[in-house]
Structures are given as structure tokens and as C-alpha cells.
C-alpha atoms as a PDB file:
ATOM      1  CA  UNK A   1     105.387 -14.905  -7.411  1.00  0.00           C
ATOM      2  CA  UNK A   2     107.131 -15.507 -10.301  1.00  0.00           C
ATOM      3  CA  UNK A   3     105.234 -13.996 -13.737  1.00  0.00           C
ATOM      4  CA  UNK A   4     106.960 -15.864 -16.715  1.00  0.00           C
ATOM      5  CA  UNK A   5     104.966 -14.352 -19.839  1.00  0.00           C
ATOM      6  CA  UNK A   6     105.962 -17.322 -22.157  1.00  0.00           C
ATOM      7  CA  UNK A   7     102.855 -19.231 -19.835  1.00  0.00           C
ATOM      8  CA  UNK A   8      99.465 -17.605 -21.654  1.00  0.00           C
ATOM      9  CA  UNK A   9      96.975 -19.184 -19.059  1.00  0.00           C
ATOM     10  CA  UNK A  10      95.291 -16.818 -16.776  1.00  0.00           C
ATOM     11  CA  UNK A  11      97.218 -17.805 -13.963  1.00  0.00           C
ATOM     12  CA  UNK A  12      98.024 -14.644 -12.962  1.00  0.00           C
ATOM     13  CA  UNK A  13      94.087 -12.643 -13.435  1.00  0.00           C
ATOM     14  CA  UNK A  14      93.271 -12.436 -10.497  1.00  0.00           C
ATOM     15  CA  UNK A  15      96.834 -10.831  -8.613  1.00  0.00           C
ATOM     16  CA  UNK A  16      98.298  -7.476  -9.246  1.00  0.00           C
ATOM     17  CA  UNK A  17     101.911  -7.327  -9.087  1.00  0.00           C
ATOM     18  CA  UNK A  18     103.343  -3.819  -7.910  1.00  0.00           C
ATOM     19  CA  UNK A  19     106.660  -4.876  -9.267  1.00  0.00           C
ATOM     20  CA  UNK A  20     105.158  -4.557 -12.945  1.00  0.00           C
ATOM     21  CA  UNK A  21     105.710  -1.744 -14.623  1.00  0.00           C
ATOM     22  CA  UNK A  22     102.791  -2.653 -17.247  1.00  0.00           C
ATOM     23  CA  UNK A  23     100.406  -3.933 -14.397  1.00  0.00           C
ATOM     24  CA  UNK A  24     100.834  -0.439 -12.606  1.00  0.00           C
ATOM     25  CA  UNK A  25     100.688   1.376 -16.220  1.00  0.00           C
ATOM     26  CA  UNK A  26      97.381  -0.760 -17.264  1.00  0.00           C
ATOM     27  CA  UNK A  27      95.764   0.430 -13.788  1.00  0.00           C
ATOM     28  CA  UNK A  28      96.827   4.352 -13.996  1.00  0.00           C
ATOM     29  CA  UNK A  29      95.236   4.366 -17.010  1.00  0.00           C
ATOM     30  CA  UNK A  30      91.847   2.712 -16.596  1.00  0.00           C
ATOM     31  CA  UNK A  31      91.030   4.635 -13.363  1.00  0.00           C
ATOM     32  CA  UNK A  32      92.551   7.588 -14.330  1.00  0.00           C
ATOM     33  CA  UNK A  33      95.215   7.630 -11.169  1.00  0.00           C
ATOM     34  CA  UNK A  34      98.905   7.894 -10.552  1.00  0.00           C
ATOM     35  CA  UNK A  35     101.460   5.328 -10.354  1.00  0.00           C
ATOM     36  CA  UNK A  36     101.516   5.693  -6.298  1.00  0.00           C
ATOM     37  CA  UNK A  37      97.607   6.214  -6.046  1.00  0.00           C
ATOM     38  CA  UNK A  38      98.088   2.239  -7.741  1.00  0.00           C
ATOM     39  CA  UNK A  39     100.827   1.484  -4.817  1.00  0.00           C
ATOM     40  CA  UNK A  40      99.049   2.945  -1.919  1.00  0.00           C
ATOM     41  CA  UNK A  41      95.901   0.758  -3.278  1.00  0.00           C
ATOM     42  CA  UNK A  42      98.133  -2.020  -3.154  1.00  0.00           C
ATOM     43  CA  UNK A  43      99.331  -1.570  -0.052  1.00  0.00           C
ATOM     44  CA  UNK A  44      95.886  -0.858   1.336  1.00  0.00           C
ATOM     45  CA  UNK A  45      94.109  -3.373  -0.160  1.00  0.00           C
ATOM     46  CA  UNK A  46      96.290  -5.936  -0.559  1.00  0.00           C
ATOM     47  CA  UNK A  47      97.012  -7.727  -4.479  1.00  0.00           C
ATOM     48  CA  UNK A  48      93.827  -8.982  -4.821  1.00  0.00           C
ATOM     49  CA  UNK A  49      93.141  -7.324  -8.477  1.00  0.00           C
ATOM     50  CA  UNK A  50      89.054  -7.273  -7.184  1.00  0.00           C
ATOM     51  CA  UNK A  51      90.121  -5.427  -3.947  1.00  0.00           C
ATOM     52  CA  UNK A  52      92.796  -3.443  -6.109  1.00  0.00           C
ATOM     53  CA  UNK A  53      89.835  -2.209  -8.405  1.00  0.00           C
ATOM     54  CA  UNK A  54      87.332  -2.009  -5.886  1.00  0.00           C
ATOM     55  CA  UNK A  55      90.147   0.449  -4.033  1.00  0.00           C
ATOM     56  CA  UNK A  56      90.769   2.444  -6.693  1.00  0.00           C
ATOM     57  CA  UNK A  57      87.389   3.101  -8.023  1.00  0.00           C
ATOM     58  CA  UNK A  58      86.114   3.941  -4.144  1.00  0.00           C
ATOM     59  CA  UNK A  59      89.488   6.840  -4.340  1.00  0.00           C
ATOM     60  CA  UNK A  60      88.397   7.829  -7.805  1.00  0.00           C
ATOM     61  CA  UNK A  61      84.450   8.976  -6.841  1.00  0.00           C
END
């Protein structure tokens, strides 16, 4: 998946990419997690930013 930031369209919403740094950073910091809480949610749930979220909120309470 290639994420070229010059392209402002959304494309990428609805993925999360564990490769990017600011993806993992935005995620630790709105569930309140650590960097490899956010990879092991990847990993479990795939990069589906819903199932992401959905993972991450289920670990956090």
C-alpha cells in the first residue's frame, strides 16, 4: 500500500498502516495504549481501522 501524503483524498480512512509511525502515534494516544498494544491489535484484527478501534477499545475496558 503505498501512502503518498501529497494525495489529500481519504483514500487511505479506512486502513491502518503499522508501518506509520504517526498512524501508530495517533492510536496510542486516543486509546490510551502502547505502541505494541497498537501492533498486537493489528495483528489480531487485521488493518481494518473499524476492527483496529473496535480491538483496542474491547483491550482498553
Amino acid at each position: 500500500m503505498s501512502d503518498n501524503k501529497s494525495i489529500r483524498d481519504g483514500r487511505d480512512t479506512s486502513k491502518v498502516s503499522g508501518e506509520e509511525s504517526y498512524e501508530l502515534s495517533y492510536l496510542e494516544e486516543k486509546f490510551g495504549v502502547s505502541r505494541e498494544t497498537v501492533r498486537e491489535a493489528i495483528k489480531q484484527a487485521g488493518n481494518s481501522r473499524e476492527a483496529v478501534e473496535a480491538y483496542l477499545q474491547k483491550e482498553k475496558g
